[in-house]
Protein backbone atom coordinates (compact mmCIF):
# COMPACT_ATOMS: atom_id res chain seq x y z
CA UNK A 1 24.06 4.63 -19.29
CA UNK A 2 21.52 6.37 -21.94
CA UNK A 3 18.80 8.77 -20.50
CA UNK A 4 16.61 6.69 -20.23
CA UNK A 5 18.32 4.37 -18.24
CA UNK A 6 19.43 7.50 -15.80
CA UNK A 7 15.48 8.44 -15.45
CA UNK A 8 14.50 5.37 -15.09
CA UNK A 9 17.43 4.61 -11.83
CA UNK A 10 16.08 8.43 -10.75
CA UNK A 11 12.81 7.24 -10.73
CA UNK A 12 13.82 3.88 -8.78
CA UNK A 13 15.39 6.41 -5.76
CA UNK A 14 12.43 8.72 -5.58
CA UNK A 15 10.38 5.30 -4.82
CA UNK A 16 12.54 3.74 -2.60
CA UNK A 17 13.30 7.33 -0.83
CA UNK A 18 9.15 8.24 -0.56
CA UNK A 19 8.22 4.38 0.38
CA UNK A 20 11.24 4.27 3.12
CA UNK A 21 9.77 7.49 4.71
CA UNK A 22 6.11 6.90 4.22
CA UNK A 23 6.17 3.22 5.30
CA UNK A 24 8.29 3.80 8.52
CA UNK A 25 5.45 6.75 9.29
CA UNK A 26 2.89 4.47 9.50
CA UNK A 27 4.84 1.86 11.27
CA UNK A 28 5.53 5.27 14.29
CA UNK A 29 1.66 5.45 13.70
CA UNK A 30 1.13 2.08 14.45
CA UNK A 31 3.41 1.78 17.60
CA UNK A 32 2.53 5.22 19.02
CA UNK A 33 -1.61 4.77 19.26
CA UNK A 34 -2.76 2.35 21.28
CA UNK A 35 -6.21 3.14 19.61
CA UNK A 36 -4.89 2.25 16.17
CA UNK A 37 -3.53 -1.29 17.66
CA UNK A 38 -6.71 -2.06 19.19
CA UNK A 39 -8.67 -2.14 15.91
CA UNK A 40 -8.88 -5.02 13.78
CA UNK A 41 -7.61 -3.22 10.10
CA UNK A 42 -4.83 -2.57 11.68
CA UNK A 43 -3.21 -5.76 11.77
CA UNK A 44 -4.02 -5.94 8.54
CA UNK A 45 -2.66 -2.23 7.76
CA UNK A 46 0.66 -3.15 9.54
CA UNK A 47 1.11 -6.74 7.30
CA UNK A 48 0.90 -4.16 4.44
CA UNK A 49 3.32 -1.78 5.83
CA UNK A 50 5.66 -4.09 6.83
CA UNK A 51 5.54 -6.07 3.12
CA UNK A 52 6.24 -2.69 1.90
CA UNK A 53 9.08 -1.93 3.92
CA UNK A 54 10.82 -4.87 3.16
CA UNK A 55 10.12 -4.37 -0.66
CA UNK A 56 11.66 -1.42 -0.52
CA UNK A 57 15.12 -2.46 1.58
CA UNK A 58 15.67 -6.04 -1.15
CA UNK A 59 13.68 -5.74 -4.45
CA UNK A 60 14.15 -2.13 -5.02
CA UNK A 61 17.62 -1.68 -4.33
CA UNK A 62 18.75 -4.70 -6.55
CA UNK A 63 16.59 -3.01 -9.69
CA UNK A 64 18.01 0.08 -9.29
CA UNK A 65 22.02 -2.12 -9.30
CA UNK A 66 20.34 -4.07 -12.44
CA UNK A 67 19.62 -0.51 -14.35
CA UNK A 68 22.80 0.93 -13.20
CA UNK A 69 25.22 -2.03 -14.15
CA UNK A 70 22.69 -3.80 -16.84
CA UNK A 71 23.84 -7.33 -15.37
CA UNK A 72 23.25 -9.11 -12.12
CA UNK A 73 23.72 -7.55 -9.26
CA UNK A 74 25.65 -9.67 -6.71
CA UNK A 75 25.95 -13.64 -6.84
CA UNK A 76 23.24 -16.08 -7.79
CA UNK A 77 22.05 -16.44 -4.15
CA UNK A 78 21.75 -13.22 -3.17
CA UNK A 79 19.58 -13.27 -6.46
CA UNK A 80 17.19 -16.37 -5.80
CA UNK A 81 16.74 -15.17 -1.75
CA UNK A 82 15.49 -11.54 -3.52
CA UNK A 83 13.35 -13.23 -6.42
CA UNK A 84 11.78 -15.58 -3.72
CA UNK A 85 10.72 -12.39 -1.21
CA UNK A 86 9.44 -10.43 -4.22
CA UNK A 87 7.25 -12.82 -5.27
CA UNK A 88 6.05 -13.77 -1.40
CA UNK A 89 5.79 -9.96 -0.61
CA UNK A 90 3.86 -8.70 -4.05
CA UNK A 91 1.28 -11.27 -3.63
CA UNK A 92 1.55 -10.64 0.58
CA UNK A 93 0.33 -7.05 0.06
CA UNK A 94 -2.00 -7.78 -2.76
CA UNK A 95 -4.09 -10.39 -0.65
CA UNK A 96 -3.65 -7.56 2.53
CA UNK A 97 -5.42 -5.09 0.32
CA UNK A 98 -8.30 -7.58 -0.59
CA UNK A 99 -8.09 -8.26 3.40
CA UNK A 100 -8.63 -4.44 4.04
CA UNK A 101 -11.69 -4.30 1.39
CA UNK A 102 -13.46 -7.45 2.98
CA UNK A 103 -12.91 -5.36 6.73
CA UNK A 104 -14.79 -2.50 5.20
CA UNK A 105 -17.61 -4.64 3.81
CA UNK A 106 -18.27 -6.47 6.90
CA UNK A 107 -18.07 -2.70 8.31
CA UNK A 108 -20.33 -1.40 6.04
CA UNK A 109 -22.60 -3.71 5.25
CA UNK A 110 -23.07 -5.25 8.93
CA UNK A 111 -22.36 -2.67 10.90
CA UNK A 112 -24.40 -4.07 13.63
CA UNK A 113 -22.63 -7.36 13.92
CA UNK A 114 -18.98 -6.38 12.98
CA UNK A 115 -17.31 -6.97 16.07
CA UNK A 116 -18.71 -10.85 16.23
CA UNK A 117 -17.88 -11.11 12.63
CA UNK A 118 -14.23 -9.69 12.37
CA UNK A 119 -12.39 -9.76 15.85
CA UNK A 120 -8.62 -10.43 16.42
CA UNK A 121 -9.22 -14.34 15.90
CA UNK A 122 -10.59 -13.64 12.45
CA UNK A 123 -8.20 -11.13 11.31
CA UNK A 124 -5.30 -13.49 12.52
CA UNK A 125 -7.08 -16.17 10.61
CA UNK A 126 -7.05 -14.35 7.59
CA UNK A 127 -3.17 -13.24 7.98
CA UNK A 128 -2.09 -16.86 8.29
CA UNK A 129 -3.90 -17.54 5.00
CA UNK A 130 -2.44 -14.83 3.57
CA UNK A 131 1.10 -16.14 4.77
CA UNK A 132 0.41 -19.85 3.67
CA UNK A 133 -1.10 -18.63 0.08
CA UNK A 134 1.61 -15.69 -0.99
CA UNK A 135 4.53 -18.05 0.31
CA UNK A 136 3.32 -21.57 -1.59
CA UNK A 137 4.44 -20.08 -5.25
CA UNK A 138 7.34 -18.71 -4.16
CA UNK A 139 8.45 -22.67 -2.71
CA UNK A 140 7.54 -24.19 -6.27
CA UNK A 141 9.61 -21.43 -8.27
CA UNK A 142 12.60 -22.05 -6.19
CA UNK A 143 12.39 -25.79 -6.00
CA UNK A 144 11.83 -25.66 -9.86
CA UNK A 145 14.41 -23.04 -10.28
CA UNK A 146 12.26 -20.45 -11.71
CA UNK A 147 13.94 -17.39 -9.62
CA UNK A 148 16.25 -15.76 -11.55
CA UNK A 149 17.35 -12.47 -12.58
CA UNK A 150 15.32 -11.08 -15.56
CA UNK A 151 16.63 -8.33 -17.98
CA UNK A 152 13.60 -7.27 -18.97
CA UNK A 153 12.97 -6.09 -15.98
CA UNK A 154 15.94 -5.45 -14.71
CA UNK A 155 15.31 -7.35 -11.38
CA UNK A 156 15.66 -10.72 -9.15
CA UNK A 157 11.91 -12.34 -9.65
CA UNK A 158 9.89 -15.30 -11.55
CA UNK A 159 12.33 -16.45 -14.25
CA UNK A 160 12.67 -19.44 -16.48
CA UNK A 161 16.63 -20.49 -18.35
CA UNK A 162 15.43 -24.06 -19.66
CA UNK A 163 13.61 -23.79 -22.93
CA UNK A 164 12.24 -27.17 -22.25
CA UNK A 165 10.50 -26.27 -19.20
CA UNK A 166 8.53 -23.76 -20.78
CA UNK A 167 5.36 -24.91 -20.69
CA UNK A 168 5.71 -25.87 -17.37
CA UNK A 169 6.63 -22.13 -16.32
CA UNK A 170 3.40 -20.53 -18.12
CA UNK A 171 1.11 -22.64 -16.78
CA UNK A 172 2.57 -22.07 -13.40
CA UNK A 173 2.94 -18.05 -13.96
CA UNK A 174 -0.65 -17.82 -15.64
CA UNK A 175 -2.02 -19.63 -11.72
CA UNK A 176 0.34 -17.81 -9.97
CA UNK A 177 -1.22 -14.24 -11.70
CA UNK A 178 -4.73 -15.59 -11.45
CA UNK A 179 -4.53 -16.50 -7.65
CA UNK A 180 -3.19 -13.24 -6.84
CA UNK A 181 -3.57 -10.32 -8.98
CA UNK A 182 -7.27 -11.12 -10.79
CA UNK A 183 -8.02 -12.66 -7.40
CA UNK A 184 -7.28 -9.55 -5.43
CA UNK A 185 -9.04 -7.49 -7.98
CA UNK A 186 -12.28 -9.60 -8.03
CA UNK A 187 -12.22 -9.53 -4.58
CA UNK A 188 -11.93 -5.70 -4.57
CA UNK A 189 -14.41 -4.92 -6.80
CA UNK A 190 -16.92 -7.21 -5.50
CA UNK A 191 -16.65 -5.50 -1.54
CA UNK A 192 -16.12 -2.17 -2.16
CA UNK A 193 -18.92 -1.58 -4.92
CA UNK A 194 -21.23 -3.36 -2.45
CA UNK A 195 -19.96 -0.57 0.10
CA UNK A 196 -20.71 1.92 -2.49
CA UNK A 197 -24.11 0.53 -2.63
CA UNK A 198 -25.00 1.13 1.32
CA UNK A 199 -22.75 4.57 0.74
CA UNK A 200 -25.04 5.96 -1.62
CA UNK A 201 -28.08 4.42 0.09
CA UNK A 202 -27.63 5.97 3.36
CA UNK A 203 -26.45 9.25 0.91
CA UNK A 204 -30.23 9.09 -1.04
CA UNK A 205 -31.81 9.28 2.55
CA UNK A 206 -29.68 11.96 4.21
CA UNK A 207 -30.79 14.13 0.79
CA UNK A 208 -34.21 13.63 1.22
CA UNK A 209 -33.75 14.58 5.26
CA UNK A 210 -31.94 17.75 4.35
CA UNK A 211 -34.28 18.51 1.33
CA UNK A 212 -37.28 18.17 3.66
CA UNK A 213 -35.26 20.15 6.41
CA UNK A 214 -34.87 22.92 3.49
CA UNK A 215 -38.36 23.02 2.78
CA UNK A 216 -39.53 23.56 6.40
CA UNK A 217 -36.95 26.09 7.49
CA UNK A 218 -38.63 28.99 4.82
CA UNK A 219 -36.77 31.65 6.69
CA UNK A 220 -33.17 30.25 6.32
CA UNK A 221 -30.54 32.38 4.83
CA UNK A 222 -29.65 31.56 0.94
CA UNK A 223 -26.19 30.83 2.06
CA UNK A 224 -26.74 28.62 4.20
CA UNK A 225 -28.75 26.83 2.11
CA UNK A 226 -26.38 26.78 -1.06
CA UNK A 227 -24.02 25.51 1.98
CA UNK A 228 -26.34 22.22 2.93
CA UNK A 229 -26.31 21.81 -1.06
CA UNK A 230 -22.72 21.47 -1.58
CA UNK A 231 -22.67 19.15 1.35
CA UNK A 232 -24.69 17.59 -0.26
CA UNK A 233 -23.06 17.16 -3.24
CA UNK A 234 -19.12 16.54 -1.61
CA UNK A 235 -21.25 14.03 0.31
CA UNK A 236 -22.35 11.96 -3.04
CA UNK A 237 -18.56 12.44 -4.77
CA UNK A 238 -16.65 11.47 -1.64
CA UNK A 239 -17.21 7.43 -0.99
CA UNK A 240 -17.09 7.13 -5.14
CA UNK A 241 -13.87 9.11 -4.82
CA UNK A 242 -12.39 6.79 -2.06
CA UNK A 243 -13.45 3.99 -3.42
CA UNK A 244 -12.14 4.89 -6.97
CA UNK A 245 -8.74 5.26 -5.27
CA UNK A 246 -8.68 2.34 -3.61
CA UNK A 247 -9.24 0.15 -7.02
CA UNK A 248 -7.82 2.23 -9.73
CA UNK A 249 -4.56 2.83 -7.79
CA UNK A 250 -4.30 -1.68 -7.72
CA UNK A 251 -5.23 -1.69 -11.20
CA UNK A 252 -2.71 1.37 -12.36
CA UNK A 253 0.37 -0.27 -10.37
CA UNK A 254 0.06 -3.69 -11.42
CA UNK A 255 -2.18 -4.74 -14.04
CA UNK A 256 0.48 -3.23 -16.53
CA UNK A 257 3.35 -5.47 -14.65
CA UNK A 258 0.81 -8.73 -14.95
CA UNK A 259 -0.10 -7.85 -18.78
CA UNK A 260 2.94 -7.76 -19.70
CA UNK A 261 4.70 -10.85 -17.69
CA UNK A 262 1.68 -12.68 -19.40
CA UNK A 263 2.30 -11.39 -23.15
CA UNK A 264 5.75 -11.86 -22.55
CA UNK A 265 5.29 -15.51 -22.18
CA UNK A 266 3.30 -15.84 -25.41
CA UNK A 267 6.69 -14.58 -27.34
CA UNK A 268 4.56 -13.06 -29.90
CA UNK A 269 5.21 -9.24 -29.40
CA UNK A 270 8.39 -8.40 -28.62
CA UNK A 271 8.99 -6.09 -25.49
CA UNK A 272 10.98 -3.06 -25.10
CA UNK A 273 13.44 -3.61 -21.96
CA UNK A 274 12.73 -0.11 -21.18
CA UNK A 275 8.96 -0.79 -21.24
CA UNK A 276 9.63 -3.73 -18.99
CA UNK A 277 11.28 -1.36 -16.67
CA UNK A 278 8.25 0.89 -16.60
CA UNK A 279 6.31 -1.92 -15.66
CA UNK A 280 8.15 -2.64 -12.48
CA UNK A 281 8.22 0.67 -11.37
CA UNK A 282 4.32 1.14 -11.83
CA UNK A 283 4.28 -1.80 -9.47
CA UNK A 284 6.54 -0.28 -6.67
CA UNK A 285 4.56 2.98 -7.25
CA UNK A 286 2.17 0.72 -5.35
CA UNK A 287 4.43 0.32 -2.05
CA UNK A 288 4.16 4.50 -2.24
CA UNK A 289 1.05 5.09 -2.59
CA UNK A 290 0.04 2.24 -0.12
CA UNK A 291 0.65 4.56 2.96
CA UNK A 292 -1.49 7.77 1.54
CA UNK A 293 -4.15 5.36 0.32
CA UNK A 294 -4.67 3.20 3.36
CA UNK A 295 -3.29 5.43 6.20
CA UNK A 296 -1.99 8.75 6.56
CA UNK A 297 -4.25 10.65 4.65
CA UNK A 298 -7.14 9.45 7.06
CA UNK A 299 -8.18 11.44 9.87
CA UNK A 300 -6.72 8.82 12.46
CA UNK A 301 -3.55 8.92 11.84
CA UNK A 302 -3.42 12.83 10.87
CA UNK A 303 -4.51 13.09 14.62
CA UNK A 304 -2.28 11.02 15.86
CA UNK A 305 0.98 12.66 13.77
CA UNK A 306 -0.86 15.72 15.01
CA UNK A 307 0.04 14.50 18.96
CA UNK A 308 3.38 13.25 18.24
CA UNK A 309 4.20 16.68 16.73
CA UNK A 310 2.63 18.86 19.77
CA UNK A 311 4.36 15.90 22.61
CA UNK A 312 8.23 16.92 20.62
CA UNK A 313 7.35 20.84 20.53
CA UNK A 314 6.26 20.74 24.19
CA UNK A 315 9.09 18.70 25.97
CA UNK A 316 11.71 20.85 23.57
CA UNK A 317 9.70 23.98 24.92
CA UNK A 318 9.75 22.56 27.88
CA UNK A 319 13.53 22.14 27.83
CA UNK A 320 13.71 25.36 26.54
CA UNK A 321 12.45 26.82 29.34
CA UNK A 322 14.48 25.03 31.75
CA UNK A 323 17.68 25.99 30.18
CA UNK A 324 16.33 29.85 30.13
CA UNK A 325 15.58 29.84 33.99
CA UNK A 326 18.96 28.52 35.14
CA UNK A 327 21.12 31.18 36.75
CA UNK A 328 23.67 33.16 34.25
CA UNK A 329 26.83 31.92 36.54
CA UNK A 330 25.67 28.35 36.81
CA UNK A 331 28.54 26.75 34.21
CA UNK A 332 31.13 29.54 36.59
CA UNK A 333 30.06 27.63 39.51
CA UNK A 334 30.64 24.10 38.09
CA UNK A 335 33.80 25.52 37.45
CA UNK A 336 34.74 26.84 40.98
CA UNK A 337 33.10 23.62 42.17
């Protein structure tokens, strides 16, 4: 193994190490709130975390054996069973996160007639298509044969041996990326950029409240009026921020992966295996980030980490204490005893 090929397995373990953790915090999340199960994103957060999960325990793994050994890892079963849940899990979380961004527009945008609109019907509804869509290409690549182990990327996924099927396979990949990836992106863009909308709406009429607030109030303290400003302003920044996070994080992770499955199929410019590697990475970057994006960095589930924390300090206090108030001679009497 070159350096590269060490940093790149390095960089495989970090991923699979940070996803492992952050995924199965969310899952304790998820289990420990009841308030968190009650809402409706949640089903939808826990499909992610759970695609995630099992990304990181099959696909990962075998990528970082394929960088290590540069061959197959493991027999040609073991391969096609990995290939076939890679390509039913990537385009299983991709649809979830399209699921998440239609939640928040329905949230947003209809506030007032969100709980008739999205209830536990609907958002099982919406699961089941995700199911039936991300698990049809997966069926046709493995009744085709198309799941294979790639070099270029060093991993079990969408693959193609017979030159005489080729056409065959890029029309099918070309769908396959359309239905999933630019489908999950348009869907994306279209929801939360409407939520922006209403965000900076509701912003523009809070501004003109405080400004007019401001105005009245002539005796208020500089401070605290430089204060209200900067409100103001983090006010403004902060939906654009989220927002920007949600969509540039899908677009750094895997439009690189898509681009360059697509040019690869063109066979026009060749394609470093070590850029190929890169590329797959990026894309489990996105089964990290998932968690911080759509979860624990939100106030919810800081509260509720914030419980489980202060319930484990006070029964080991607790325990503590117990242990500290038992008589000195206690283990000289279960002797004599």
């Amino acid at each position: 193994m070159n350096i590269w090929e060490v940093t790149l397995a390095f960089v495989v373990v970090v991923l699979m190490l940070v996803s492992l953790l952050s995924n199965v915090l969310v899952l304790i999340c998820f289990l420990y709130s009841a308030d968190i199960r009650k809402q409706v994103p949640g089903l939808f957060i826990l499909n992610l975390t759970l695609c995630n999960l099992l990304m990181t325990v099959t696909s990962m793994p075998l990528t970082l054996a394929g960088i290590i050994y540069e061959r197959q890892p493991g027999g040609d079963e073991v391969c096609h069973v990995v290939g076939f849940l890679e390509t039913f899990l990537t385009t299983n979380s991709m649809l979830s996160m399209a699921a998440l961004s239609i939640d928040r527009w329905i949230a947003v945008v209809f506030p007032l007639s969100y709980h008739s609109k999205m209830r536990y019907r609907d958002a099982a509804l919406i699961l089941s298509y995700t199911w039936l869509h991300s698990v049809s290409f997966p069926i046709v690549a493995a009744s085709l044969s198309w799941v294979g182990f790639h070099h270029l990327y060093a991993s079990c996924t969408l693959y193609n041996k017979r030159p005489e099927e080729r056409t065959q396979f890029v029309i099918f990949t070309g769908v396959f990326h359309t239905l999933s990836f630019l489908l999950s992106l348009v869907v994306l863009c279209f929801t939360y950029l409407k939520v922006l909308k209403v965000a900076r709406f509701h912003c523009k009429r809070i501004d003109v409240i405080t400004m007019q607030t401001l105005v009245l109030l002539v005796d208020i303290h500089p401070s605290v009026r430089e204060r209200c400003l900067e409100e103001q302003k983090r006010r403004r920044q902060r939906a654009t921020k989220k927002i920007s996070t949600f969509i540039g994080t899908f677009i750094l992770c895997f439009a690189p992966y898509v681009i360059t499955r697509l040019i690869e199929l063109s066979s026009v410019v060749p394609i470093s295996s070590h850029w190929g590697i890169i590329s797959k990475c990026l894309a489990y970057s996105k089964v990290v980030s998932d968690p911080f994006v759509y979860s624990l960095l939100r106030h919810q589930y800081k509260k509720t980490w914030k419980d489980i924390i202060n319930r484990i300090l006070k029964r080991s206090s607790i325990n503590s204490s117990a242990l500290a108030s038992e008589p000195p001679n206690r283990n000289i009497l279960q002797l004599n005893e």
